[in-house]
Protein backbone atom coordinates (compact mmCIF):
# COMPACT_ATOMS: atom_id res chain seq x y z
CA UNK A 1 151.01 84.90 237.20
CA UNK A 2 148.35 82.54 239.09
CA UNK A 3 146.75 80.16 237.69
CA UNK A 4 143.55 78.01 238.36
CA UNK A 5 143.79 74.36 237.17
CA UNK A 6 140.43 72.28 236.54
CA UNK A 7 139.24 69.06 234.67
CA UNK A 8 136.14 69.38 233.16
CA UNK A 9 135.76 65.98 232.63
CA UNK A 10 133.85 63.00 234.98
CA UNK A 11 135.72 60.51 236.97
CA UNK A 12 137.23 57.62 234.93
CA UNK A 13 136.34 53.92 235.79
CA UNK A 14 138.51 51.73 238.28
CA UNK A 15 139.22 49.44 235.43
CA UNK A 16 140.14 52.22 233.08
CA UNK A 17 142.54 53.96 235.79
CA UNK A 18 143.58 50.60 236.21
CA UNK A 19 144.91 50.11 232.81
CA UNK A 20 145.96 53.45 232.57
CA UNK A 21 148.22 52.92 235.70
CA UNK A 22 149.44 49.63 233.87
CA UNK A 23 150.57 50.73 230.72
CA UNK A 24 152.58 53.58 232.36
CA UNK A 25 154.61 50.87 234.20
CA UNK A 26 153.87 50.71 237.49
CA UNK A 27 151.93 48.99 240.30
CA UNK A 28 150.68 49.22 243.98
CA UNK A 29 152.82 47.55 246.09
CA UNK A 30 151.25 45.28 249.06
CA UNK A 31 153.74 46.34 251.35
CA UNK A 32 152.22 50.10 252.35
CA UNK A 33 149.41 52.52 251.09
CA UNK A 34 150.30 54.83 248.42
CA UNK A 35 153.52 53.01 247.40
CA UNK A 36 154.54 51.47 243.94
CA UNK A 37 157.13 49.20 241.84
CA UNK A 38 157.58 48.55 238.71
CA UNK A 39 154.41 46.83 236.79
CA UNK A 40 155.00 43.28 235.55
CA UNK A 41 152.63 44.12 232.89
CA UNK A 42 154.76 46.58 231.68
CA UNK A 43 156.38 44.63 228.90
CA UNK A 44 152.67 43.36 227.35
CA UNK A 45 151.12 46.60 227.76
CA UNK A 46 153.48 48.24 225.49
CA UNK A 47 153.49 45.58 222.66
CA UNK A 48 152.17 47.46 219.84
CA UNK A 49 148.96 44.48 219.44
CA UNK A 50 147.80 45.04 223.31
CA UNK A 51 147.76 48.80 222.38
CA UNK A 52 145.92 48.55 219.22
CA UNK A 53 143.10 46.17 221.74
CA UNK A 54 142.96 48.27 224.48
CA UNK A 55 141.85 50.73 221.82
CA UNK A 56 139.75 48.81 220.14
CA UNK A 57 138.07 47.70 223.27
CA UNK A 58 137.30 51.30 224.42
CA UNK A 59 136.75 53.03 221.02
CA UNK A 60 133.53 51.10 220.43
CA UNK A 61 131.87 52.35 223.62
CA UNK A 62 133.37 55.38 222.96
CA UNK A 63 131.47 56.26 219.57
CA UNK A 64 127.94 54.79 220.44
CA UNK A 65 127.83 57.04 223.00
CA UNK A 66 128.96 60.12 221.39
CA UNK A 67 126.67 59.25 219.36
CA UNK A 68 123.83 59.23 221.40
CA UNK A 69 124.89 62.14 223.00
CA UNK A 70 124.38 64.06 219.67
CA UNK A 71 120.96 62.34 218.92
CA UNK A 72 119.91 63.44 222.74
CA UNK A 73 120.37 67.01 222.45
CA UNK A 74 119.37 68.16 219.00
CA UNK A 75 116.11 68.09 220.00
CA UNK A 76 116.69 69.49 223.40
CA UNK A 77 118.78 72.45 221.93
CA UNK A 78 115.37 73.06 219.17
CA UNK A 79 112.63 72.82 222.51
CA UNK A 80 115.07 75.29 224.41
CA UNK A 81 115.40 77.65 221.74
CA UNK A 82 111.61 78.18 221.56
CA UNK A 83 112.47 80.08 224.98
CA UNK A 84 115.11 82.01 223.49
CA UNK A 85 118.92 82.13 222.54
CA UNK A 86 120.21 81.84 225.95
CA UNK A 87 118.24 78.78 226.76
CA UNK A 88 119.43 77.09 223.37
CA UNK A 89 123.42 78.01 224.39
CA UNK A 90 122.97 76.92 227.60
CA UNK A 91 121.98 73.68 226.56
CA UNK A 92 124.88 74.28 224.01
CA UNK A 93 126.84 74.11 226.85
CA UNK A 94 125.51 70.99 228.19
CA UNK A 95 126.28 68.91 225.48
CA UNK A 96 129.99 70.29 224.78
CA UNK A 97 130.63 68.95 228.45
CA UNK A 98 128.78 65.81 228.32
CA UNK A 99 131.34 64.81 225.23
CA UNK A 100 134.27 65.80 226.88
CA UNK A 101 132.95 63.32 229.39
CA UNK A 102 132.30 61.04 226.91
CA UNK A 103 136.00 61.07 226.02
CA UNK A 104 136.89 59.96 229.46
CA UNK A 105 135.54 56.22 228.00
CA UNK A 106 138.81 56.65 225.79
CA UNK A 107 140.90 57.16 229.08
CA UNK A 108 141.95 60.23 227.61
CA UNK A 109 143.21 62.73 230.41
CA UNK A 110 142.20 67.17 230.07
CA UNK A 111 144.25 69.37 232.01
CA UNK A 112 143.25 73.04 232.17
CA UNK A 113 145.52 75.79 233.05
CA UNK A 114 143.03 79.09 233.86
CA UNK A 115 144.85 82.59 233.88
CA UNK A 116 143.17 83.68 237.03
CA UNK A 117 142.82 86.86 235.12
CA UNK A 118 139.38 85.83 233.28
CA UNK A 119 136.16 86.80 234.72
CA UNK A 120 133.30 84.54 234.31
CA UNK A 121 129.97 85.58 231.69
CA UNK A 122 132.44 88.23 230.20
CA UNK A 123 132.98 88.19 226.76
CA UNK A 124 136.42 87.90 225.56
CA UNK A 125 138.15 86.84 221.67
CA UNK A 126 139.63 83.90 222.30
CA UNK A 127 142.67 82.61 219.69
CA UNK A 128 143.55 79.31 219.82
CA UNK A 129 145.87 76.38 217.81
CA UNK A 130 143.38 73.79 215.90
CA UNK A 131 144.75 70.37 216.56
CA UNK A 132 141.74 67.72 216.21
CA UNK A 133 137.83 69.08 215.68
CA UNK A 134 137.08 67.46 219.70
CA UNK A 135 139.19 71.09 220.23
CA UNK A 136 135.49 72.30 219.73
CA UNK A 137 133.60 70.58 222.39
CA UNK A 138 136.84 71.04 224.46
CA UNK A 139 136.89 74.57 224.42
CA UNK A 140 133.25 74.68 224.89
CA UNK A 141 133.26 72.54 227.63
CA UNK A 142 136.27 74.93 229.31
CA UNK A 143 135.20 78.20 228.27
CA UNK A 144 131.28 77.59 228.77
CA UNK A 145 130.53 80.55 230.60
CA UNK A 146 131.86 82.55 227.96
CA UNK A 147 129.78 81.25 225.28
CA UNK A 148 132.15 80.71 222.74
CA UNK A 149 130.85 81.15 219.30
CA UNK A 150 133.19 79.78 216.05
CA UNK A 151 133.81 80.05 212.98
CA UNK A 152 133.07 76.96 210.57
CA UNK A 153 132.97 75.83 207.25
CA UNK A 154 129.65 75.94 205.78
CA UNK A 155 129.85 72.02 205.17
CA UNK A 156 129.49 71.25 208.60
CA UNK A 157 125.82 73.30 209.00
CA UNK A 158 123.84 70.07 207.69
CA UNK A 159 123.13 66.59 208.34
CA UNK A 160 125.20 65.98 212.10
CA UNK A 161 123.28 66.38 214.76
CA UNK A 162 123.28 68.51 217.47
CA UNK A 163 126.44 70.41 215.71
CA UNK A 164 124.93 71.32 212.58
CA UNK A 165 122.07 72.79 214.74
CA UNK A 166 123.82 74.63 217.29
CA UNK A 167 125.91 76.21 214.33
CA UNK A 168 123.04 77.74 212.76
CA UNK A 169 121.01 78.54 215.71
CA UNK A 170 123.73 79.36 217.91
CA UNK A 171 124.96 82.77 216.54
CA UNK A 172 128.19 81.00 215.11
CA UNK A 173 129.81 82.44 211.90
CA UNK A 174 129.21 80.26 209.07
CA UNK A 175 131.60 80.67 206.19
CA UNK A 176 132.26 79.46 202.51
CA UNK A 177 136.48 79.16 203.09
CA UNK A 178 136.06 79.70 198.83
CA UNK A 179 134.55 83.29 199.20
CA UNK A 180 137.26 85.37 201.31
CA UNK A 181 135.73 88.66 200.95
CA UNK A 182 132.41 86.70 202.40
CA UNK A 183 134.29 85.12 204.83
CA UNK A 184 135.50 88.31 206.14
CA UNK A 185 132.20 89.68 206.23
CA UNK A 186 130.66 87.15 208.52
CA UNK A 187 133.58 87.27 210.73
CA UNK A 188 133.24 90.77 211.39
CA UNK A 189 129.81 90.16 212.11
CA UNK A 190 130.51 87.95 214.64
CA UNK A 191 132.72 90.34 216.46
CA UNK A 192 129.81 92.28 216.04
CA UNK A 193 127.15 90.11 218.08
CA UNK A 194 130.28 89.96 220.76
CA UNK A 195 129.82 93.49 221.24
CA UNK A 196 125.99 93.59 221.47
CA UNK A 197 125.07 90.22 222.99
CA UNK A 198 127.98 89.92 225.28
CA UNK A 199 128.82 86.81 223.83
CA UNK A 200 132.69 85.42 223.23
CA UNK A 201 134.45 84.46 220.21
CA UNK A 202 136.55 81.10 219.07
CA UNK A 203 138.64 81.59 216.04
CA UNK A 204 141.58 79.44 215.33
CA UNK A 205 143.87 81.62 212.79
CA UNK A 206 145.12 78.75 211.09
CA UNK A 207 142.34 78.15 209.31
CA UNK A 208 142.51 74.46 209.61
CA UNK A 209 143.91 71.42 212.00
CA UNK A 210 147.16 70.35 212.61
CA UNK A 211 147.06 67.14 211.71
CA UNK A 212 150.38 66.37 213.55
CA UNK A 213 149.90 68.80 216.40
CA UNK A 214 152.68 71.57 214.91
CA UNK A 215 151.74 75.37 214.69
CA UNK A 216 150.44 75.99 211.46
CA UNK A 217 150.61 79.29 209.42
CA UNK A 218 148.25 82.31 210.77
CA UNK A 219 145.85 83.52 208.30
CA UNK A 220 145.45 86.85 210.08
CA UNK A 221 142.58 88.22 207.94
CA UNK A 222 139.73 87.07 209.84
CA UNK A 223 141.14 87.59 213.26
CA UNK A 224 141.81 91.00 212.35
CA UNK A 225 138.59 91.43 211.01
CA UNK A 226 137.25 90.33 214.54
CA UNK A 227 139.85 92.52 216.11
CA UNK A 228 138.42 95.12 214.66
CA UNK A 229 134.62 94.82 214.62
CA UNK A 230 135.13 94.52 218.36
CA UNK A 231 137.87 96.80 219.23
CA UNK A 232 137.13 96.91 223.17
CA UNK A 233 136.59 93.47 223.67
CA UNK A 234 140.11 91.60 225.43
CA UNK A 235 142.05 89.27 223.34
CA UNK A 236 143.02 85.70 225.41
CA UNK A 237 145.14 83.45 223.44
CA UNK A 238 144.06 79.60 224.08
CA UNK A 239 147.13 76.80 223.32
CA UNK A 240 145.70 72.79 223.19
CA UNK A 241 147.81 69.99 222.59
CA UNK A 242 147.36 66.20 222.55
CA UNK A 243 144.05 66.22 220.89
CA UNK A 244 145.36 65.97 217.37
CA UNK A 245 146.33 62.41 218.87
CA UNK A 246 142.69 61.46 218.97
CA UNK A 247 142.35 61.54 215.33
CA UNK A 248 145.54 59.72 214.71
CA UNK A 249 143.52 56.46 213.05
CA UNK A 250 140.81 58.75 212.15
CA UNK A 251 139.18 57.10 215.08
CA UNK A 252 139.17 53.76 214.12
CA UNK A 253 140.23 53.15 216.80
CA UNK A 254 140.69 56.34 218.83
CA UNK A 255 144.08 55.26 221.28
CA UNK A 256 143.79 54.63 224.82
CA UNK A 257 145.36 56.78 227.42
CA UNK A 258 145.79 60.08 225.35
CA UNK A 259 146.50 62.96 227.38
CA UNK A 260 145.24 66.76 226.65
CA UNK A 261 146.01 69.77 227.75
CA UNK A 262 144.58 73.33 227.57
CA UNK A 263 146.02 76.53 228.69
CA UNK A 264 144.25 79.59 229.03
CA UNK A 265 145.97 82.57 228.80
CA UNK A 266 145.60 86.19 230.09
CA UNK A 267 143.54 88.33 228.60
CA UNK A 268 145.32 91.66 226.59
CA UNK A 269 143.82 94.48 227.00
CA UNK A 270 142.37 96.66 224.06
CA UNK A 271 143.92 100.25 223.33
CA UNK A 272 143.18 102.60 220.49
CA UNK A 273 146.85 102.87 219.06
CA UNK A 274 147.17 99.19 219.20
CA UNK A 275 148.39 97.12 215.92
CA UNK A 276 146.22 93.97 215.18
CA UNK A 277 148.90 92.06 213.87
CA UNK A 278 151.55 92.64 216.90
CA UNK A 279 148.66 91.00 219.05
CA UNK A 280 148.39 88.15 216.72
CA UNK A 281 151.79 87.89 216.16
CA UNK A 282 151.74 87.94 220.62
CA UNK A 283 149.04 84.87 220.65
CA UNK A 284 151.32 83.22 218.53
CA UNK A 285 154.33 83.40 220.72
CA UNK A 286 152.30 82.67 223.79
CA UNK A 287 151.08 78.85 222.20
CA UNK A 288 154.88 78.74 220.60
CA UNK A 289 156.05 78.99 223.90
CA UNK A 290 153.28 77.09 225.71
CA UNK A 291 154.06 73.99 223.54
CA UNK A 292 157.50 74.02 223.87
CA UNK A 293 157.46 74.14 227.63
CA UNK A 294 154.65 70.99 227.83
CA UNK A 295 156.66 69.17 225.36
CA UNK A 296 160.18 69.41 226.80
């Protein structure tokens, strides 16, 4: 199986890659290009009040300009969707990738693994593990020329901008986690605007984050309710790790130097005998697997 590796994510700073190359314990030597020894700094870098600094020092810039970055594009995301839906999800897009830039202030690190199976602007139901909610703008920022759409709690459709917006405008399924027969409902008509709009889908079966980056327990009745109200449309399961990291302090501060990584499986094919669950059960395996080989 090939895959296609990428980093959706702007260069860092010297003095960030600097300090990133400290606090892993090594140093360029003066005696040849390219070569290293150990980093004196190692010692202080690793002291538990240095750490808790470094990420004080970075968080700060970190949230003003997330911040901003929100602020910015609610309005931009309202004037482009006086053009149309497309418009307003490309500029959707936009501002998924310019916080996964934003992250980079953190010095945290996104690797993508890309089964060189997907094709581009095809839609496709992607399952993924829920670690941190930056797996949102990640997976937008990775799978934007899918157009992801998600499923989300109804409490997160008011008052933050930008998000709240793009939920409600944005075709995303917008559920009350009280009402499951609702629930359901709206998930199936998500799979529905798949099929007609050529749009993808984000669902993340566990039905909430894992706060300590484990594999939580599948709910499996609204993926199957997508499975079914799009029974043609290929299944990709999506494994993240790291980003549960991110919210460790609840972001105060958010820790320097955190690494992320995203794999994007191959897509399974649809076929009228096929069993909903089995696939499920299949995506499961496939991040099971996927986290035990990163984390050996």
């Amino acid at each position: 199986m090939a895959w296609a590796r990428g980093e959706p994510a702007g260069p860092a700073t010297a003095a960030q890659r600097a300090l990133t190359s400290a606090c892993a314990g090594r140093e360029r030597s003066p005696g040849g290009a390219g070569s290293t020894r150990p980093c004196r700094a190692r010692g202080l870098c690793h002291t538990p009040a240095v750490r808790r600094l470094l990420d004080w020092i970075f968080t700060v810039p970190f949230l003003l300009v997330f911040g901003a970055i929100l602020l910015v594009f609610d309005p931009l995301q309202r004037l482009a969707r006086v053009f149309g839906r497309r418009p307003q999800e490309r500029v959707a897009g936009w501002l998924q990738v310019s916080l996964v830039h934003a992250m980079r202030l953190t010095g945290a690190r996104l690797a993508v693994e890309r089964s060189s199976q997907l094709q581009a602007g095809r839609p496709y139901l992607f399952i993924g593990n829920h670690q941190s909610m930056f797996d949102i703008p990640i997976h937008g920022a990775v799978l934007r020329s899918h157009f992801p759409k998600y499923v989300s709690k109804r409490e997160l459709a008011h008052w933050i901008p930008s998000i709240s917006y793009n939920l409600r405008a944005g075709g995303n399924a917008i559920i009350d986690r009280a009402d499951r027969s609702e629930a359901t409902r709206v998930i199936r008509q998500l799979g529905e605007q798949v099929v007609e709009r050529g749009v993808s889908a984000m669902l993340y079966p566990e039905g909430t984050r894992a706060r300590r980056g484990e594999l939580g327990r599948f709910r499996p009745a609204g993926a199957l309710a997508l499975f079914e109200a799009a029974p043609e449309v290929p299944i990709v399961p999506v494994t993240i790790d790291g980003s549960w990291r991110l919210l460790r302090s609840n972001l105060l501060p958010v820790p320097f130097g955190t690494r992320i990584r995203v794999r994007v499986g191959d897509p399974i094919e649809r076929s009228p005998d096929e069993i909903g669950s089995a696939i499920l059960a299949a995506c499961r395996q496939e991040m099971t697997k996927t986290l035990e080989g990163w984390r050996a």
